[in-house]
Protein backbone atom coordinates (compact mmCIF):
# COMPACT_ATOMS: atom_id res chain seq x y z
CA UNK A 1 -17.31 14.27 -25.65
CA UNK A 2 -17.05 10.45 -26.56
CA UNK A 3 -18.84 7.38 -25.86
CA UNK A 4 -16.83 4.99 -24.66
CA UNK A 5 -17.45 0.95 -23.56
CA UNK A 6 -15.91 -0.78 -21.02
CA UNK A 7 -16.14 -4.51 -20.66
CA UNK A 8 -14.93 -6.14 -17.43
CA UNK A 9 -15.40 -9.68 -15.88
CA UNK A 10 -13.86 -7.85 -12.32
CA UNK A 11 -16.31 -5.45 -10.55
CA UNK A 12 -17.51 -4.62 -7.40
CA UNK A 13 -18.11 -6.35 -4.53
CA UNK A 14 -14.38 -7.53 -5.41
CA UNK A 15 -11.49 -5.46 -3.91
CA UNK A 16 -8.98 -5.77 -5.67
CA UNK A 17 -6.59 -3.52 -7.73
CA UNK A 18 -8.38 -3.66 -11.29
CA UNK A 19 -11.31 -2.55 -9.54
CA UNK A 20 -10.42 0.16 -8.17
CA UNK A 21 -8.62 1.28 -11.18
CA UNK A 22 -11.84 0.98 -13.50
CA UNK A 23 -13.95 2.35 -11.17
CA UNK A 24 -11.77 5.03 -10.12
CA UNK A 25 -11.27 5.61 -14.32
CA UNK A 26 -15.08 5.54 -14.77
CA UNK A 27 -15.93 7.86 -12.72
CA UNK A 28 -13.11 10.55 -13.53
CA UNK A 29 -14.39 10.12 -17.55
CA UNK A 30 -18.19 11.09 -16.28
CA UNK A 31 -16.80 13.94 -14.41
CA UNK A 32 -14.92 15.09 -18.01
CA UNK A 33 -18.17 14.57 -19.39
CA UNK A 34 -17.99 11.13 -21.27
CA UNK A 35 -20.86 9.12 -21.62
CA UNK A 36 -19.67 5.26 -20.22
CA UNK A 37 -20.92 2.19 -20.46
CA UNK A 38 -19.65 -0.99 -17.92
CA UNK A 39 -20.48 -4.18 -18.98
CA UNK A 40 -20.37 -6.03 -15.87
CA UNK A 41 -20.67 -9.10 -14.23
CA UNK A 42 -23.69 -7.82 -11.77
CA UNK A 43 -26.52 -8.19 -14.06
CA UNK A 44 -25.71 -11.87 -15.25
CA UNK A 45 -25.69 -15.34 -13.95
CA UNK A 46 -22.82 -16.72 -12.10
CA UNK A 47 -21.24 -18.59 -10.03
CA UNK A 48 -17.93 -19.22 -8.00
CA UNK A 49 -14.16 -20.34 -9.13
CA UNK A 50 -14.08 -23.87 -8.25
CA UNK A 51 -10.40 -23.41 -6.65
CA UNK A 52 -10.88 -19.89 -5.90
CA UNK A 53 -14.59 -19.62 -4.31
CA UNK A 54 -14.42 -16.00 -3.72
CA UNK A 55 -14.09 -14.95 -7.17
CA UNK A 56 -16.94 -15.31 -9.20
CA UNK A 57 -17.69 -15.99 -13.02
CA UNK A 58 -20.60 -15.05 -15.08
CA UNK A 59 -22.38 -16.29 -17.60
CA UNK A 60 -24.10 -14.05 -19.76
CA UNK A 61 -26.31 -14.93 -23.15
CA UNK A 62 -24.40 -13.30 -25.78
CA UNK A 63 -27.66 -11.92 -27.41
CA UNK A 64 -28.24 -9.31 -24.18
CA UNK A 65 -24.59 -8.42 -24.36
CA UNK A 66 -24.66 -7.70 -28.25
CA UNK A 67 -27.99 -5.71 -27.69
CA UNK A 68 -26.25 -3.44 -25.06
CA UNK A 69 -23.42 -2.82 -27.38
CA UNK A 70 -25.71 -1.94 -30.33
CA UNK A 71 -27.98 0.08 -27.77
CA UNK A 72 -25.32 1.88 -26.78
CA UNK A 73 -23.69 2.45 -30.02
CA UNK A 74 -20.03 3.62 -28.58
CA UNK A 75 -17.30 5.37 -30.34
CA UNK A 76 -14.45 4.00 -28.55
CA UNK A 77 -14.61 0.19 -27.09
CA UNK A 78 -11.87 -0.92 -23.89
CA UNK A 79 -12.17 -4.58 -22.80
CA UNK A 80 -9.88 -4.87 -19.46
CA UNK A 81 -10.67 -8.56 -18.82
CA UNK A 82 -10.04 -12.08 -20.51
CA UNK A 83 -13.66 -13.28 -19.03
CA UNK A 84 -16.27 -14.49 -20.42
CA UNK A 85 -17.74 -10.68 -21.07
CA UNK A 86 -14.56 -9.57 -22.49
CA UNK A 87 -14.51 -12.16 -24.81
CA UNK A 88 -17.92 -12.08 -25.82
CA UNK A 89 -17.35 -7.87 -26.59
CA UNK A 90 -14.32 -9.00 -28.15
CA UNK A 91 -16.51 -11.37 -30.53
CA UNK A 92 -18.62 -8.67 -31.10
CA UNK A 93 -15.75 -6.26 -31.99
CA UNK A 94 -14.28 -8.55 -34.48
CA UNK A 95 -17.46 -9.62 -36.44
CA UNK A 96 -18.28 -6.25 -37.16
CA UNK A 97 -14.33 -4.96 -37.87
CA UNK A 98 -13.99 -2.57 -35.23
CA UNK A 99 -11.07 -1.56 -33.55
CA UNK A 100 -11.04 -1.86 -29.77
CA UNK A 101 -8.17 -1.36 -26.43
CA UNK A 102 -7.57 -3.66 -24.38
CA UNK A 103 -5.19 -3.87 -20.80
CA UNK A 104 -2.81 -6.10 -19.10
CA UNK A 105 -3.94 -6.04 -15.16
CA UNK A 106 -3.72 -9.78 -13.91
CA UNK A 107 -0.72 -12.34 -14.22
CA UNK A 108 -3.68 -15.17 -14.75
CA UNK A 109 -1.09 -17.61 -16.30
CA UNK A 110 1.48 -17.96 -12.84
CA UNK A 111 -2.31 -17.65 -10.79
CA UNK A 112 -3.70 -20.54 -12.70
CA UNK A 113 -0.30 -22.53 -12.34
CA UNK A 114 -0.18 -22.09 -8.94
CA UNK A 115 -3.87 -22.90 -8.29
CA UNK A 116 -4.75 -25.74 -10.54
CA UNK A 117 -1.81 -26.49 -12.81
CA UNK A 118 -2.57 -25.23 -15.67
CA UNK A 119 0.75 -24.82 -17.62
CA UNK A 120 2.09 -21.27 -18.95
CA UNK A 121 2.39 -22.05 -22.32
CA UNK A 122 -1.02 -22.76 -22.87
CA UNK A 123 -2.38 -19.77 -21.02
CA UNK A 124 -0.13 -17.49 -22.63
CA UNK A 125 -0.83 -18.61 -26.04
CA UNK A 126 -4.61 -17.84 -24.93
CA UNK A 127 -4.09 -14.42 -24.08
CA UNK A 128 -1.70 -13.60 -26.97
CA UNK A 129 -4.23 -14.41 -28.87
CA UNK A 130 -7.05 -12.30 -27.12
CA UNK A 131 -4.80 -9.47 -27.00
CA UNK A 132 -2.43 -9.50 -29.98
CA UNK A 133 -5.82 -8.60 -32.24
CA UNK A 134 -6.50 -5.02 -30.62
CA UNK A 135 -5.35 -1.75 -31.89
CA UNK A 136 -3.94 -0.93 -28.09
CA UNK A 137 -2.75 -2.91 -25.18
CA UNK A 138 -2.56 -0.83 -22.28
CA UNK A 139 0.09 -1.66 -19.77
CA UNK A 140 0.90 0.29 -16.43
CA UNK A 141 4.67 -0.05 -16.40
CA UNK A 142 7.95 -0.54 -18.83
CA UNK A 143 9.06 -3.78 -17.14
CA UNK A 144 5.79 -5.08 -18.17
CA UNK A 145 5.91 -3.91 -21.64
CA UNK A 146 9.29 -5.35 -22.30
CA UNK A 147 8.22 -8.63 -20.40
CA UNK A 148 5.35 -9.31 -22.75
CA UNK A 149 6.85 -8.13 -25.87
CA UNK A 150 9.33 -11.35 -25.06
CA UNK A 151 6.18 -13.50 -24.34
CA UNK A 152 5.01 -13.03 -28.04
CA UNK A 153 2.63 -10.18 -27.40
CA UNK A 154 2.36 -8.30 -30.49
CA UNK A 155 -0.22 -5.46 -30.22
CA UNK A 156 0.75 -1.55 -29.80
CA UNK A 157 1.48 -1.36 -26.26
CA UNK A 158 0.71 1.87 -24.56
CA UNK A 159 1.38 2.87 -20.71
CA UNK A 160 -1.34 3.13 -18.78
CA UNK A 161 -0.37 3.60 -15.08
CA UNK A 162 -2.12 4.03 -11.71
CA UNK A 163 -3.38 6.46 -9.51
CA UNK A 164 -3.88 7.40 -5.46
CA UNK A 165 -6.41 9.30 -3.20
CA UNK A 166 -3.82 11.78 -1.74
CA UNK A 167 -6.81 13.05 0.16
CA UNK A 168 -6.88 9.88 2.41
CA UNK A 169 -3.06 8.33 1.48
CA UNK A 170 -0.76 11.50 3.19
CA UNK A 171 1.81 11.48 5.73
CA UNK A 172 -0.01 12.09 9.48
CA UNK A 173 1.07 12.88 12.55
CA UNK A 174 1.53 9.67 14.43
CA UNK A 175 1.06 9.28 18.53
CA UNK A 176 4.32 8.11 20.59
CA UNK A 177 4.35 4.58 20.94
CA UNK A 178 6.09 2.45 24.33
CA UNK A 179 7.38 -0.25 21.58
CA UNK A 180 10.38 0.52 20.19
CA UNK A 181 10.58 -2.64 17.40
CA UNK A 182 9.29 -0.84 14.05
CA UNK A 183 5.80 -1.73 12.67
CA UNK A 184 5.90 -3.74 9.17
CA UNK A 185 2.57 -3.44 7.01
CA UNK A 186 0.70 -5.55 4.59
CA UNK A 187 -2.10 -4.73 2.71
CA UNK A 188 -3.68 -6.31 0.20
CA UNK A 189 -5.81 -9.73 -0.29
CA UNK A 190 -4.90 -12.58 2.56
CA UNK A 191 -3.90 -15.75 -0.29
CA UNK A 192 -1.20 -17.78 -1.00
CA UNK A 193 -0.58 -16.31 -4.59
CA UNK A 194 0.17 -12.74 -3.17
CA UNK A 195 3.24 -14.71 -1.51
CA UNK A 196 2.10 -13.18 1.86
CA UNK A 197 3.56 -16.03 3.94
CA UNK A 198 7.11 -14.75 3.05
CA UNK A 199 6.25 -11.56 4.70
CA UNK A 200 4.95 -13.65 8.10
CA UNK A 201 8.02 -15.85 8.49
CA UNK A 202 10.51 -13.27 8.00
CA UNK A 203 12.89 -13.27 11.22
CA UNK A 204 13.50 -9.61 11.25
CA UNK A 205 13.02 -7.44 14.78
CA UNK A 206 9.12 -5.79 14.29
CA UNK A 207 5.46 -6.22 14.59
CA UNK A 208 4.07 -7.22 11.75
CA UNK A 209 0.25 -6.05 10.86
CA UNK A 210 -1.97 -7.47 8.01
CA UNK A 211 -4.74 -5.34 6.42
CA UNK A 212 -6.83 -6.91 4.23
CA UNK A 213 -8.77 -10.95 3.97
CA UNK A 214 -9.25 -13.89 1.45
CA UNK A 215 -9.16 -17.41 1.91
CA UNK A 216 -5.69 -18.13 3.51
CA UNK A 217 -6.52 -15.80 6.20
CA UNK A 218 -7.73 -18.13 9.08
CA UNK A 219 -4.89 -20.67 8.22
CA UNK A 220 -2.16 -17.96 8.68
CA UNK A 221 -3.52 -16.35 11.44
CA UNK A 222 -3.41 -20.01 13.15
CA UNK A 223 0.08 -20.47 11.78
CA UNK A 224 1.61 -16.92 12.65
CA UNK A 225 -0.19 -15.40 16.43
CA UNK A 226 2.48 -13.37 16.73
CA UNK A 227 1.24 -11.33 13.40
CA UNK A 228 -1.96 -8.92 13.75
CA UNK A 229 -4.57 -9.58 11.01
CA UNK A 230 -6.96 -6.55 10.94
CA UNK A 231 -9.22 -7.55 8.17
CA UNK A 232 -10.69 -4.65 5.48
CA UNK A 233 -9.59 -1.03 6.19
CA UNK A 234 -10.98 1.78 3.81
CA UNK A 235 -11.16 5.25 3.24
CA UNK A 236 -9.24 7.04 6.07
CA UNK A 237 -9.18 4.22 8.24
CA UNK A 238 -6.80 2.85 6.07
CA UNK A 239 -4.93 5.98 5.04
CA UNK A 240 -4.35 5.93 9.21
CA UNK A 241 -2.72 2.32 8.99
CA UNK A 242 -0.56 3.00 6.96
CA UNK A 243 0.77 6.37 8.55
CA UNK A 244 1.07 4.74 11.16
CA UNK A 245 3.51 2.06 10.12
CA UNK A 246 7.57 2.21 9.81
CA UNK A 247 7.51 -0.04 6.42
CA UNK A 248 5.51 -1.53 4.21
CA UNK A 249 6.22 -4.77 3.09
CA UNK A 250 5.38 -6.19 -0.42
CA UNK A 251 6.03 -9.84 -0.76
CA UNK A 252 4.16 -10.53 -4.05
CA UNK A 253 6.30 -11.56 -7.19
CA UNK A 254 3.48 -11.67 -9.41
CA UNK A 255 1.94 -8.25 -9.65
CA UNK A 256 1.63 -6.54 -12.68
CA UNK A 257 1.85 -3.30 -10.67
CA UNK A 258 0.80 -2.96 -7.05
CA UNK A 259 -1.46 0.49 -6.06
CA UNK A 260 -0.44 -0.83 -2.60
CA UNK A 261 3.10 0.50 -3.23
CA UNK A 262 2.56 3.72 -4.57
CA UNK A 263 -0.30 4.33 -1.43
CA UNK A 264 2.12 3.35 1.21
CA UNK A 265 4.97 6.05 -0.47
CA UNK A 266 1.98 8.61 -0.83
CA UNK A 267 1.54 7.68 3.03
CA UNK A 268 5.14 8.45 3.41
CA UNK A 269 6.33 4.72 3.82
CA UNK A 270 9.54 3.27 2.59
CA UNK A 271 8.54 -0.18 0.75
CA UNK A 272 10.48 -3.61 1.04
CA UNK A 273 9.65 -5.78 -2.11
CA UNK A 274 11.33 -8.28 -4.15
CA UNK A 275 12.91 -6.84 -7.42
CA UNK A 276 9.52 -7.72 -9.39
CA UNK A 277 7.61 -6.50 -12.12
CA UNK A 278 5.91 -3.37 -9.92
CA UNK A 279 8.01 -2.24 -7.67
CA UNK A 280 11.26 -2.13 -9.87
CA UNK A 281 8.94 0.35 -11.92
CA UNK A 282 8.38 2.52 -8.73
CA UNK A 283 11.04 1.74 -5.73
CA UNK A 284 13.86 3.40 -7.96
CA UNK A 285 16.25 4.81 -5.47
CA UNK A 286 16.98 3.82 -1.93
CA UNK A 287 14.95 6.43 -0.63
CA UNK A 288 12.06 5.10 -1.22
CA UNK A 289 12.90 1.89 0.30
CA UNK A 290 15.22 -1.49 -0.88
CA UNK A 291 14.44 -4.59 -3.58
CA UNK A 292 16.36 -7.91 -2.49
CA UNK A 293 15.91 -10.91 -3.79
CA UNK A 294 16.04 -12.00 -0.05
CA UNK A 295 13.47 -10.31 1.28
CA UNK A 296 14.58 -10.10 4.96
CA UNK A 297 17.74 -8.24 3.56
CA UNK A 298 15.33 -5.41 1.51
CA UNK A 299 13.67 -5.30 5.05
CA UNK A 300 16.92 -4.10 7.11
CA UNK A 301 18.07 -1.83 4.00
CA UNK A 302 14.43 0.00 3.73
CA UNK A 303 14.53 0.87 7.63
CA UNK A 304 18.04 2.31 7.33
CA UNK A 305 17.87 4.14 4.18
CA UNK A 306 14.05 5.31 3.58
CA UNK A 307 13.01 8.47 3.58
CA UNK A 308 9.39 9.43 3.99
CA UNK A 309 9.49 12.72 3.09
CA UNK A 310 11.54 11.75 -0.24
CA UNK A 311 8.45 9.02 -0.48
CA UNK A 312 5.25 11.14 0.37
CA UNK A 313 6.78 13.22 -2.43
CA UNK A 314 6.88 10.47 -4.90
CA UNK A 315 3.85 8.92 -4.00
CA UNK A 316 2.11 12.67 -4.88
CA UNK A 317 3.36 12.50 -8.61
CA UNK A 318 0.82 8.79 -9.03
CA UNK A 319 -2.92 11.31 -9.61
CA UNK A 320 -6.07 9.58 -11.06
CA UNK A 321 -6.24 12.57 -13.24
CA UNK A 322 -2.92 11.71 -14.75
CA UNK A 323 -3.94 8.22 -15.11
CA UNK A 324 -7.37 9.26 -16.72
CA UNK A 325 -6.10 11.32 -18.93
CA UNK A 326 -3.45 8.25 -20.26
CA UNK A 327 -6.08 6.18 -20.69
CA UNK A 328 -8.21 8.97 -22.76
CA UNK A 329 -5.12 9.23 -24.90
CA UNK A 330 -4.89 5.54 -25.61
CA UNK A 331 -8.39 5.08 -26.81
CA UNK A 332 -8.81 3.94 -30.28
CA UNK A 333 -11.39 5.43 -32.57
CA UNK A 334 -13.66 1.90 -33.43
């Protein structure tokens, strides 16, 4: 069994996506009988995001991080984040010549655009270089591969992909309901970058639910009554959302995947989405829902054609296990 190190600036109490995916992965390698190691940002000082106060950053003293790297002394190293502990493990890495993994999860240049200008260019040459110098990128679908092999990225690029609790995401029985206008789902964090608002202002006949918070929530709730914003839904209580829905909508153009997706197909619920990095990779017949540029128009086509028996079947072949073992696979010997 190996001893493997993973560095990550995103961790718990954050729900989001690349949490759940490390965590998930962590725990799966214990149960294979790994030995791993999390560097993570609970143990160091930090403080929030200036334009994005629910995310926070750390600062940790590179001495304690160096020590727990030595302590450690791990045969395989994975840094998932471009933070300030990924690059300081990174550092560490390349002083001493060892060979390390590293994974695509966040589209941080079109977030930092969109929240404080930062142009692409300039945060694209930063993480070509952070990732161009390890001996694996791990990426979770093709369309990502072949979108950052045109960006510049030069590292061996290995899939990755993503997993679902088909123990809480399954199709249920659902009670009659009076209303007769279908129910259209979001989940996922409540912010402009996710797009949401295209989901709330779509015209199209239906009730439209929101699972899930962040920072734009009280705006949009003011700006769109009509829409019911439910807040954080876990375990089965959100398995039962979405089985209880006709649709779920994905609005977001700048995932780099979306578990969202392949939960709501597990769940047995077509998906409307723009034709996007993510669900181009996993809506791939009609179905499993529609892809429109206009998103009102993927709506209508995803509620005609959908299938949720054809989806709860391909949301069953996304398994942690498969995804642990990929990312076993991909680890480089340091």
């Amino acid at each position: 069994m190996a001893r493997i190190l993973i560095a990550t600036d995103a961790w718990h109490p954050q729900v989001n996506g690349v949490v759940r995916t490390l965590d998930t992965t962590t725990r799966r390698l214990r149960e294979r009988g790994h030995a791993v190691e999390v560097i993570e940002p609970s143990r160091y000082a930090a403080s929030p995001v200036p334009f994005y106060p629910e995310i926070q950053v750390c600062y940790p003293r590179p001495g304690r991080v160096y020590h727990r790297i030595r302590t450690f002394d791990p045969d395989h190293v994975h840094i998932s984040t471009e933070g300030p502990l990924g690059l300081l493990v990174r550092r560490y890495c390349r002083l001493r010549g060892w060979r390390f993994s590293t994974s695509y999860h966040t589209r941080f240049p079109e977030y930092l655009k969109r929240l404080a200008g930062v142009p692409l260019r300039l945060s694209y040459r930063f993480l070509k270089w952070f990732h161009n110098a390890s001996s694996c990128m791990m990426v979770a679908t093709p369309s990502l591969e072949k979108e950052l092999i045109g960006r510049g990225f030069t590292a061996p690029i290995r899939r990755w992909s993503r997993g679902v609790d088909l123990g809480i995401f399954h199709p249920r029985a659902r009670a009659a309901s009076p209303i007769a206008t279908p129910t259209l789902l979001y989940v996922g964090r409540v912010s402009h970058e996710k797009n949401i608002e295209d989901f709330l202002k779509l015209k199209t006949p239906g009730v439209k639910v929101v699972v899930g918070d962040g920072p734009a929530r009280a705006e949009l709730e003011r700006k769109y009554p009509e829409a019911r914003f439910l807040g954080y839904r876990s375990g089965d209580a959100l398995g039962e959302v979405y089985a209880a829905a006709d649709l779920f909508v994905f609005p977001s153009r700048t995932d780099t995947f979306g578990i969202v997706v392949i939960e709501a197909l597990a769940s047995g619920l077509p998906v409307a989405a723009y034709p996007a990095t993510g669900p181009i990779d996993t809506v791939t017949n009609e179905t499993l829902g529609a892809l429109d540029d206009d998103l009102g128009l993927a709506v209508e086509r995803a509620l005609c054609t959908g299938d949720p028996a054809a989806c709860a079947a391909e949301g069953r072949r996304y398994t942690w296990d498969a995804c642990t073992s990929q990312f076993e696979s991909n680890l480089v010997p340091r």
